[in-house]
PDB file of N, CA and C in Angstrom:
ATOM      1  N   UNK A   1      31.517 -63.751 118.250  1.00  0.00           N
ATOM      2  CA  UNK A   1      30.797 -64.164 117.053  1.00  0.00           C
ATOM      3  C   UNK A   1      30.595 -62.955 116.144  1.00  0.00           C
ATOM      4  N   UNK A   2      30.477 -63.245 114.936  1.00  0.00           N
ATOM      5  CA  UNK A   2      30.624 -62.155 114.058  1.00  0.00           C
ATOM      6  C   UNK A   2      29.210 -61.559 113.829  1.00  0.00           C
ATOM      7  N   UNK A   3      28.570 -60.565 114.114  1.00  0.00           N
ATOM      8  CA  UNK A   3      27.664 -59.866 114.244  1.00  0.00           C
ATOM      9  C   UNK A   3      26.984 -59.685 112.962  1.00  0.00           C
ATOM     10  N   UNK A   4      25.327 -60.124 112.453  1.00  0.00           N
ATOM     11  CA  UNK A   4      24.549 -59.915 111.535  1.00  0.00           C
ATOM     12  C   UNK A   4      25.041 -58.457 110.642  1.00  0.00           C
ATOM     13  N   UNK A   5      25.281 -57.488 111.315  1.00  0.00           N
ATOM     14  CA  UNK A   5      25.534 -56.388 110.660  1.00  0.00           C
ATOM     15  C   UNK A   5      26.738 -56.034 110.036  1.00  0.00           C
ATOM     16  N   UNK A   6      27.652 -57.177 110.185  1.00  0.00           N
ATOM     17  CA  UNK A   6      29.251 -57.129 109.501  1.00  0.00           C
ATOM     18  C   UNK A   6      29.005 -57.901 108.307  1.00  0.00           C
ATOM     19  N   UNK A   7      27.592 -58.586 107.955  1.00  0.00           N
ATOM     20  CA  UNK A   7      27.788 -59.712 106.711  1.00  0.00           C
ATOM     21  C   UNK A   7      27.010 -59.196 105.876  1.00  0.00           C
ATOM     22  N   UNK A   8      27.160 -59.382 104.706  1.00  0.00           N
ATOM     23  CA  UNK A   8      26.878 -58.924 103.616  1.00  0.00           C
ATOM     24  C   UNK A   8      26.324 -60.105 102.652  1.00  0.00           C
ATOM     25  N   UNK A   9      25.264 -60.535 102.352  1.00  0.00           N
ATOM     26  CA  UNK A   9      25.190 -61.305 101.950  1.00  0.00           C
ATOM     27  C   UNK A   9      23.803 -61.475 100.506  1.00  0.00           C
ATOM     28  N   UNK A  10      23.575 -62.074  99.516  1.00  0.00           N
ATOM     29  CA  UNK A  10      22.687 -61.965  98.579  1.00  0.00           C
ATOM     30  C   UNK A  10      21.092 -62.500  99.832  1.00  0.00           C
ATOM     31  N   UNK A  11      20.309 -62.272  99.332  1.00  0.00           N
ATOM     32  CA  UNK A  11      18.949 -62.679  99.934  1.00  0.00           C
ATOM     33  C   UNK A  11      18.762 -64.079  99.391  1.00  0.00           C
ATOM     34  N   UNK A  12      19.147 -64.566  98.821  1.00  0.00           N
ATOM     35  CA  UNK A  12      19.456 -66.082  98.493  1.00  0.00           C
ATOM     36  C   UNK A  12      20.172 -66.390  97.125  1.00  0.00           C
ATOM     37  N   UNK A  13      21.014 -67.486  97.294  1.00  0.00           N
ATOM     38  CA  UNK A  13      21.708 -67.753  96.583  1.00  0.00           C
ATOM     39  C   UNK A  13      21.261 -68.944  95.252  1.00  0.00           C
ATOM     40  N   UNK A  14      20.726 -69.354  94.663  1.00  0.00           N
ATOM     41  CA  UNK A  14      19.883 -70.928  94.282  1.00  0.00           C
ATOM     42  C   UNK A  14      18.837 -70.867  95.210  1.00  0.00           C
ATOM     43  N   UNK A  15      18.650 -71.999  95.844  1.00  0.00           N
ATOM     44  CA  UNK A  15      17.931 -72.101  96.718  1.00  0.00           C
ATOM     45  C   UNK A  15      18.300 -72.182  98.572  1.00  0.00           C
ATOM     46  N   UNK A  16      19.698 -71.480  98.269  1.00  0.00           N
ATOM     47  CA  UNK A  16      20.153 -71.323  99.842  1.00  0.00           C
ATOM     48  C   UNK A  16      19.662 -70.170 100.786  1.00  0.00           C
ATOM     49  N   UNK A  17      18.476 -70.166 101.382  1.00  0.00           N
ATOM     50  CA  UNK A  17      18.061 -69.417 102.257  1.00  0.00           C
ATOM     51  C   UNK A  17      19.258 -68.013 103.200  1.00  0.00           C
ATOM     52  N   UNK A  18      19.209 -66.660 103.048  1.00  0.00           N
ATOM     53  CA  UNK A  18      19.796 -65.768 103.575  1.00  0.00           C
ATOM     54  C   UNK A  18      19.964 -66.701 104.907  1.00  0.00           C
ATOM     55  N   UNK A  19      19.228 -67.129 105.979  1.00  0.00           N
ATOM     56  CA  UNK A  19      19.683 -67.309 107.130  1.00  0.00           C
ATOM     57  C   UNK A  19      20.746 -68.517 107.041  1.00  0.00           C
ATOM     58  N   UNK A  20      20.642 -68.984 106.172  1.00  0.00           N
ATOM     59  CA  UNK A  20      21.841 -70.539 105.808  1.00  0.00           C
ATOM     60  C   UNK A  20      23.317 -69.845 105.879  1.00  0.00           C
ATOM     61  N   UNK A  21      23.216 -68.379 104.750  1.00  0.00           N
ATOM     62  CA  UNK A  21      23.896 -68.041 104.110  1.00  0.00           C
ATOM     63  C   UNK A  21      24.889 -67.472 105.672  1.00  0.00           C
ATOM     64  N   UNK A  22      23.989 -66.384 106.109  1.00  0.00           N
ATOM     65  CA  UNK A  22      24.679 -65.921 107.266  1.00  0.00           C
ATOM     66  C   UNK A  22      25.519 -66.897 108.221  1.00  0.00           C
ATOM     67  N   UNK A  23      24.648 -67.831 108.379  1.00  0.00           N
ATOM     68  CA  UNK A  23      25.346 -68.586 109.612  1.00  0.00           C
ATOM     69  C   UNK A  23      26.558 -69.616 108.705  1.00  0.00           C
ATOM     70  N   UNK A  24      26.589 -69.765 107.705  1.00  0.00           N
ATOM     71  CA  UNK A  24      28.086 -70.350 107.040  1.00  0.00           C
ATOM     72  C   UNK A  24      28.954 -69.492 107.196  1.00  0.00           C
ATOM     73  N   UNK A  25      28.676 -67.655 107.351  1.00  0.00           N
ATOM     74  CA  UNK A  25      29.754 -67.297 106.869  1.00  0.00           C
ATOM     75  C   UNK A  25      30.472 -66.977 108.231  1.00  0.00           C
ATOM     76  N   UNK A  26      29.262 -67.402 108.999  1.00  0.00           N
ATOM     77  CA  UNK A  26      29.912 -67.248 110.959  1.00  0.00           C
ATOM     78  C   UNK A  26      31.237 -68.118 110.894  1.00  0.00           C
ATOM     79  N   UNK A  27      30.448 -69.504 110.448  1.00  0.00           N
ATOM     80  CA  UNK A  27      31.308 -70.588 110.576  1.00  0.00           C
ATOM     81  C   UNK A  27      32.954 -70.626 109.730  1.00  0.00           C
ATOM     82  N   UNK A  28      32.593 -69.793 108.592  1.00  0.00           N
ATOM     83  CA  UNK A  28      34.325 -69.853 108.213  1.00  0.00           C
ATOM     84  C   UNK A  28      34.361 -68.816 109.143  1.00  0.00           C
ATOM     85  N   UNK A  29      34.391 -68.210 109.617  1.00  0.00           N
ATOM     86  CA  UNK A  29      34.839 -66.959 110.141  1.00  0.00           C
ATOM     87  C   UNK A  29      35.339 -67.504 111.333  1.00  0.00           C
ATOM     88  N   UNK A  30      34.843 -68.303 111.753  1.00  0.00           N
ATOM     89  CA  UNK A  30      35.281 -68.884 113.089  1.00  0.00           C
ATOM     90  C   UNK A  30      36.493 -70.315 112.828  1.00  0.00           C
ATOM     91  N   UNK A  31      36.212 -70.972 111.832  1.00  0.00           N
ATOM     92  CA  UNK A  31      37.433 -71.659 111.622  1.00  0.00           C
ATOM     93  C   UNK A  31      38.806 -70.653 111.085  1.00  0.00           C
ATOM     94  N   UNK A  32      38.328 -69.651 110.010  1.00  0.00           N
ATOM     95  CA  UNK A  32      39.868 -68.866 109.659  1.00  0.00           C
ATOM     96  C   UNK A  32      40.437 -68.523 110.641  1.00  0.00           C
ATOM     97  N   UNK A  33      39.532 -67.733 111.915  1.00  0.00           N
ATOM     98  CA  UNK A  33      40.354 -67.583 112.907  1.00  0.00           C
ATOM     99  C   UNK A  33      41.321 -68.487 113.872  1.00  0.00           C
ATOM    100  N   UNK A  34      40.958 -69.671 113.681  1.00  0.00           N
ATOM    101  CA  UNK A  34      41.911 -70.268 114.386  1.00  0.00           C
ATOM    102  C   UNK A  34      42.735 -71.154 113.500  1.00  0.00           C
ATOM    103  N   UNK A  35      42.953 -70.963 112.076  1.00  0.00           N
ATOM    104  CA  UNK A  35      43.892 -70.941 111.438  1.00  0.00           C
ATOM    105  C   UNK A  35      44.630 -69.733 111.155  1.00  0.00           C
ATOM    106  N   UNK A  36      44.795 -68.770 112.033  1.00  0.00           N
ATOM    107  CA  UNK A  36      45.351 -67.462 111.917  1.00  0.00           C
ATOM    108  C   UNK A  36      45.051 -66.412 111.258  1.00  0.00           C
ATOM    109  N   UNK A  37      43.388 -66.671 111.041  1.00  0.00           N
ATOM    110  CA  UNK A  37      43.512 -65.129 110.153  1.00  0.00           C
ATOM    111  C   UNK A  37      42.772 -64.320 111.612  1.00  0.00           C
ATOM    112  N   UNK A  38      43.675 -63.145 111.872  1.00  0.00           N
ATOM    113  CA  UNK A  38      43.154 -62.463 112.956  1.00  0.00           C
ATOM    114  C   UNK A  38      41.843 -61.551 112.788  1.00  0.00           C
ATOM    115  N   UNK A  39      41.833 -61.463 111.675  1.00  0.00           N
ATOM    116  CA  UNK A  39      40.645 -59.958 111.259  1.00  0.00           C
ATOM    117  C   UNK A  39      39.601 -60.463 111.470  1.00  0.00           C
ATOM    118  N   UNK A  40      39.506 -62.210 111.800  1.00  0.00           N
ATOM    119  CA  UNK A  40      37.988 -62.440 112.104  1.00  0.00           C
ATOM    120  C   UNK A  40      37.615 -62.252 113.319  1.00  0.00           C
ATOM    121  N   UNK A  41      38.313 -61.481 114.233  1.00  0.00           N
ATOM    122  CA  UNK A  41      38.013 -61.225 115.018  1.00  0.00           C
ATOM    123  C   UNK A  41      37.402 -60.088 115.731  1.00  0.00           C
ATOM    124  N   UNK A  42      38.150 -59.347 114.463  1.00  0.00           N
ATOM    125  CA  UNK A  42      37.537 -57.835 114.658  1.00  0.00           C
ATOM    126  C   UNK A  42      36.541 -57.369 114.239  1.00  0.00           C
ATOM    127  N   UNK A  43      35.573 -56.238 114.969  1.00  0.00           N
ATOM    128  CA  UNK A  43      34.623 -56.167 114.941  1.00  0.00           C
ATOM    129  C   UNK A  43      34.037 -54.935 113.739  1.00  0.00           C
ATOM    130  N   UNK A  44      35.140 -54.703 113.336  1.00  0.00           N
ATOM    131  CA  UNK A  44      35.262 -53.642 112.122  1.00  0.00           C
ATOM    132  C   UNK A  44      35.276 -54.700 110.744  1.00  0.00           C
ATOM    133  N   UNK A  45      35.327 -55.805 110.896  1.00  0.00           N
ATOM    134  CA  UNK A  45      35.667 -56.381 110.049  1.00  0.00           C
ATOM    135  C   UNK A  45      34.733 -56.728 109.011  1.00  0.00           C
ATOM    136  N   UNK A  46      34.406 -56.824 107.540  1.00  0.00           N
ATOM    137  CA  UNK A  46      33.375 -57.026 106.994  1.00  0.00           C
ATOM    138  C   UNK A  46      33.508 -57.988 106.288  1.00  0.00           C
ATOM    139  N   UNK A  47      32.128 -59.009 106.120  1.00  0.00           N
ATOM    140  CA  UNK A  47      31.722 -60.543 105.246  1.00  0.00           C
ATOM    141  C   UNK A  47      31.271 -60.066 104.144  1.00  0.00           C
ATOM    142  N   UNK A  48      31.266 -60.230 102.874  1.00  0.00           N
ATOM    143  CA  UNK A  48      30.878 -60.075 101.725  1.00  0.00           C
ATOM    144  C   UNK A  48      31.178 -61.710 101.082  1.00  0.00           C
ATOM    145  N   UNK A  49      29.770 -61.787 100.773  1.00  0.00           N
ATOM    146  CA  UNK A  49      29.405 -63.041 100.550  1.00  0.00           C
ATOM    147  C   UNK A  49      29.015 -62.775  98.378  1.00  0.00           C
ATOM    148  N   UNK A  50      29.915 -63.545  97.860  1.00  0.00           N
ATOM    149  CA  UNK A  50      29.399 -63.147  96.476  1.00  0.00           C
ATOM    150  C   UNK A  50      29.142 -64.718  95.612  1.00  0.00           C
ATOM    151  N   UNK A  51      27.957 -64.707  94.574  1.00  0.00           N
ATOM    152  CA  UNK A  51      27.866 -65.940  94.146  1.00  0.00           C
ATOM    153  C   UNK A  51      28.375 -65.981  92.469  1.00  0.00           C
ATOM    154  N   UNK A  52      29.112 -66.935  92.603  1.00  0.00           N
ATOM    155  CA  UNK A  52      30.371 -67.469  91.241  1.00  0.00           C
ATOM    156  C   UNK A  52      29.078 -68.328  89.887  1.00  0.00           C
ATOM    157  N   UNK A  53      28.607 -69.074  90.770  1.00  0.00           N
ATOM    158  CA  UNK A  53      27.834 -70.086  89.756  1.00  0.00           C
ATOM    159  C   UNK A  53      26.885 -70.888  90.645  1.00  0.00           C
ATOM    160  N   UNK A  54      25.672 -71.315  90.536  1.00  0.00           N
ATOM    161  CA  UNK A  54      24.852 -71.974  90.476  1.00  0.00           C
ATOM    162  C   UNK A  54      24.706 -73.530  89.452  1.00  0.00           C
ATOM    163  N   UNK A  55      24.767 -74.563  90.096  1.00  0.00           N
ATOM    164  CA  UNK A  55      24.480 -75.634  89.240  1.00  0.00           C
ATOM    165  C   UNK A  55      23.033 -76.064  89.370  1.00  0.00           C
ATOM    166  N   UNK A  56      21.951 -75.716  88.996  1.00  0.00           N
ATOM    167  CA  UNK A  56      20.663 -76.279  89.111  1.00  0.00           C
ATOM    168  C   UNK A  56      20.352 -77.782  88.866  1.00  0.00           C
ATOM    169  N   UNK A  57      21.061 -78.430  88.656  1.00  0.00           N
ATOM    170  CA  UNK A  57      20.982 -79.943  88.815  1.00  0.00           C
ATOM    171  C   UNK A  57      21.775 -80.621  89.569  1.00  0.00           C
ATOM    172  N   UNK A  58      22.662 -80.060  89.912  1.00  0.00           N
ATOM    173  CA  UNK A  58      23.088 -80.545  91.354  1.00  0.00           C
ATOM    174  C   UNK A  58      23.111 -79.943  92.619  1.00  0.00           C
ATOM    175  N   UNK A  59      22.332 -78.723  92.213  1.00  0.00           N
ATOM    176  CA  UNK A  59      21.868 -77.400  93.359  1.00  0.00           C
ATOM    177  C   UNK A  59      23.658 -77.084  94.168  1.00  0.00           C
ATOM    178  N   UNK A  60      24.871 -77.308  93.453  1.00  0.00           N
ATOM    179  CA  UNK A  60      25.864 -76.951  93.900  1.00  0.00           C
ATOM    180  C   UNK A  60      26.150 -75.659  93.716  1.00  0.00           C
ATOM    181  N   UNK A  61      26.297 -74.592  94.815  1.00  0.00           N
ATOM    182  CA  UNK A  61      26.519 -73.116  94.457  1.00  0.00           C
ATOM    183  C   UNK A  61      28.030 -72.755  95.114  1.00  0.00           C
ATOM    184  N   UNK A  62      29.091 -72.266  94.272  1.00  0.00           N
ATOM    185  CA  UNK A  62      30.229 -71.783  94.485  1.00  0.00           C
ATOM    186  C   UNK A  62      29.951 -70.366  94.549  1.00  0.00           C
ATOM    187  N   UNK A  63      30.267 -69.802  95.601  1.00  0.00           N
ATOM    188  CA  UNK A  63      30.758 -68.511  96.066  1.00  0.00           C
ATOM    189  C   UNK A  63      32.286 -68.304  96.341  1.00  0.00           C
ATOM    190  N   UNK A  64      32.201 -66.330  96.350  1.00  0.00           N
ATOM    191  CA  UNK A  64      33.629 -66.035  97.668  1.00  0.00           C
ATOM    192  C   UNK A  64      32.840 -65.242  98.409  1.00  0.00           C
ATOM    193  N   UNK A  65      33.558 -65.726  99.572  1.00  0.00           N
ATOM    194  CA  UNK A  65      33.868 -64.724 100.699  1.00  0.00           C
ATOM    195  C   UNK A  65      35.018 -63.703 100.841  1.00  0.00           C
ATOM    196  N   UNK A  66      34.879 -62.555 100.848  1.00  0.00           N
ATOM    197  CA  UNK A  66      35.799 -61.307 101.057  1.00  0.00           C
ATOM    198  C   UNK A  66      35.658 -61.261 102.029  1.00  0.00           C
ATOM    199  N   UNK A  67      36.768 -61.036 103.130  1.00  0.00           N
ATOM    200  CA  UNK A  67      36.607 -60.214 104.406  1.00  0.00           C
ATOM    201  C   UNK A  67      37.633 -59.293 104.236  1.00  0.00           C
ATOM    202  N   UNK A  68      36.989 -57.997 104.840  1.00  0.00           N
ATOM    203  CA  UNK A  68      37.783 -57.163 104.751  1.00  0.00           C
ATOM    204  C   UNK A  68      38.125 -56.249 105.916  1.00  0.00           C
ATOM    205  N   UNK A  69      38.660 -56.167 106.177  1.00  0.00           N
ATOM    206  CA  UNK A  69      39.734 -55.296 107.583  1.00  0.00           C
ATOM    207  C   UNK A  69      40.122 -54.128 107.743  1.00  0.00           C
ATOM    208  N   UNK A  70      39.696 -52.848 108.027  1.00  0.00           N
ATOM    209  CA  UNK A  70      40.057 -51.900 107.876  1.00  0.00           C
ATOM    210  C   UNK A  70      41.126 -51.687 108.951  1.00  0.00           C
ATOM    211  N   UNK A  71      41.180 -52.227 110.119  1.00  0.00           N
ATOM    212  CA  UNK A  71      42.445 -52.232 110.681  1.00  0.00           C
ATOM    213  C   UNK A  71      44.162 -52.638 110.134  1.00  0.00           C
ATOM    214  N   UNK A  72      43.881 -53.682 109.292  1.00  0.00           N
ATOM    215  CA  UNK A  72      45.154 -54.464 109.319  1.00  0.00           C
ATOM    216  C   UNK A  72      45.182 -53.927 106.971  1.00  0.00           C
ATOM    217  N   UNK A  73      43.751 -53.356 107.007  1.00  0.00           N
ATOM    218  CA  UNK A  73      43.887 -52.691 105.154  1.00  0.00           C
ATOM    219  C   UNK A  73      44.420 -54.067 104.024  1.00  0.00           C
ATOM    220  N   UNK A  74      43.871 -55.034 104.946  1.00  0.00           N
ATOM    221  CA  UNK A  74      44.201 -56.531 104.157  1.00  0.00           C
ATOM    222  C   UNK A  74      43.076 -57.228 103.534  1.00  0.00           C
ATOM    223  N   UNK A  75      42.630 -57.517 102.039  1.00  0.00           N
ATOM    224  CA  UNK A  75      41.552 -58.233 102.115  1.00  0.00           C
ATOM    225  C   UNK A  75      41.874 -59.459 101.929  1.00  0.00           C
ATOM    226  N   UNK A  76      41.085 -60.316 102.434  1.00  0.00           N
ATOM    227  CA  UNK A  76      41.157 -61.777 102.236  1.00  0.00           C
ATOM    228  C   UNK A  76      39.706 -62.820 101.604  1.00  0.00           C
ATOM    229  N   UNK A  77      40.529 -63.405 100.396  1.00  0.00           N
ATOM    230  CA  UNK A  77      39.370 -64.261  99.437  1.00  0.00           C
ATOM    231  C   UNK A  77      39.415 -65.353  99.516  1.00  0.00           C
ATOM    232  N   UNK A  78      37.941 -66.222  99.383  1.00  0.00           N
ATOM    233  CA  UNK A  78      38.080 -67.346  99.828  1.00  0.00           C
ATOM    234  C   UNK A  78      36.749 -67.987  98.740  1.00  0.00           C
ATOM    235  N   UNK A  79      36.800 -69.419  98.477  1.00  0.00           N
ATOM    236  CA  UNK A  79      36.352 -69.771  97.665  1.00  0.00           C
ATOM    237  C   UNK A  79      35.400 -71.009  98.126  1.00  0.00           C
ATOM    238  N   UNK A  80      33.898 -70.523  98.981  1.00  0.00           N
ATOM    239  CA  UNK A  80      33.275 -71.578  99.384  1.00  0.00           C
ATOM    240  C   UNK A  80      32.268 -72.258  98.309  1.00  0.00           C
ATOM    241  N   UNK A  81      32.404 -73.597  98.354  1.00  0.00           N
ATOM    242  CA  UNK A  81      30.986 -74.292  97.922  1.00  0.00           C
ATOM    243  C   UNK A  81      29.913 -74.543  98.982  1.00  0.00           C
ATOM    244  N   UNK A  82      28.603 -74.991  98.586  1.00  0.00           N
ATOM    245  CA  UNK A  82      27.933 -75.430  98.757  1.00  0.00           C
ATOM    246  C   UNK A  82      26.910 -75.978  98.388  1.00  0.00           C
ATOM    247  N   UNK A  83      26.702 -77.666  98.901  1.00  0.00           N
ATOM    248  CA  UNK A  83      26.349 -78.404  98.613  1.00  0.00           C
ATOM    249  C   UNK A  83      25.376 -79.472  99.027  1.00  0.00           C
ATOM    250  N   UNK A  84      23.770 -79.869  98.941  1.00  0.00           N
ATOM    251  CA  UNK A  84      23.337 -80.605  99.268  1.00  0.00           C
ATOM    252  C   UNK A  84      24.272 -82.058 100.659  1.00  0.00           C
ATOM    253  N   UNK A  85      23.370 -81.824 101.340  1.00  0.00           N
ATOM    254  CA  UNK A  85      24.191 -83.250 102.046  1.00  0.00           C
ATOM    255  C   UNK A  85      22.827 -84.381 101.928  1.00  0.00           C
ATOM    256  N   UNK A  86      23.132 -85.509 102.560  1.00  0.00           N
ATOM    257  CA  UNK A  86      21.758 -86.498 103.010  1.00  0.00           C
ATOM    258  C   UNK A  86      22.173 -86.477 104.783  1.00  0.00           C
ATOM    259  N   UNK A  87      20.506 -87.257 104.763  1.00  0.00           N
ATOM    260  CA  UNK A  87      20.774 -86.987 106.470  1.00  0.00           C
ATOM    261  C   UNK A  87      21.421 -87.721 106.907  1.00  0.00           C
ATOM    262  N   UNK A  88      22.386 -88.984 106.109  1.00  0.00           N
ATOM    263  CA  UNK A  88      22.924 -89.696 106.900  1.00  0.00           C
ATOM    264  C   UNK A  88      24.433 -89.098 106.584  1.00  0.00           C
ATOM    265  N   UNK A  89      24.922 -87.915 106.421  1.00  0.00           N
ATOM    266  CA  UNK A  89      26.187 -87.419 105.797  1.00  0.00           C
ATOM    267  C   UNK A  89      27.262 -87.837 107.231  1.00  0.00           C
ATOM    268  N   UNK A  90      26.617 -87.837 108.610  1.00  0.00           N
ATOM    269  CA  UNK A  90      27.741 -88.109 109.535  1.00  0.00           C
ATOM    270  C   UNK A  90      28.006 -89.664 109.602  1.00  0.00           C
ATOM    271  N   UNK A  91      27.547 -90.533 108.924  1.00  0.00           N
ATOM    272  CA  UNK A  91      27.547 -92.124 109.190  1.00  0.00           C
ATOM    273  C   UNK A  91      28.375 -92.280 107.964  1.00  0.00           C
ATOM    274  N   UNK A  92      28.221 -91.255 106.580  1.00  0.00           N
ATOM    275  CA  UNK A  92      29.079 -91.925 105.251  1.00  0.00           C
ATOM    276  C   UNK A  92      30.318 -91.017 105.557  1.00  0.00           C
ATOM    277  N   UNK A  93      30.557 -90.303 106.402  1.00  0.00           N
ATOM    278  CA  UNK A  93      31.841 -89.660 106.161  1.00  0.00           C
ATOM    279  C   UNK A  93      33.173 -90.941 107.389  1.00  0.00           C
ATOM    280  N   UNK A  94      32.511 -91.029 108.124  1.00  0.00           N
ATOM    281  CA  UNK A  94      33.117 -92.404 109.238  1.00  0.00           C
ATOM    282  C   UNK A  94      33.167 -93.298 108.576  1.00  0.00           C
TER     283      UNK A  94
END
């Protein structure tokens, strides 16, 4: 798992709480890797979390994620949203 001290992240984004922020960027970090990006594995590797736009009426906030690799000297950008769900989001997506 990618370690608090590899992420880089704003103290909140809109209204997305730093600890939200961190643990999303676990989670791509853990899906890129098993779509082949190897650097999420490494422990040199750094999260830089940056915010694009804020929509205050639909509280939708677009960021990137940079990770960057000093082993492999590759950076990689990525373009997350985030977005309000409801609590029934696992019953409307089925």
């Amino acid at each position: 798992e990618v370690s608090e001290s590899q992420i880089s992240v704003p103290k909140n984004i809109g209204c997305v709480p730093k600890s939200h922020l961190v643990q999303m960027v676990r989670k791509a970090a853990k899906a890129l890797y098993l779509q082949g990006v190897s650097c999420c594995t490494c422990t040199r590797a750094r999260y830089l979390l940056y915010p694009l736009s804020y929509d205050c009426k639909s509280k939708i906030v677009n960021t990137e994620l940079l990770i960057r690799c000093p082993e492999s000297k590759i950076d990689y950008r990525f373009a997350l949203t985030i977005e309000p769900v409801t609590e029934n989001y696992e019953s409307e997506v089925i």
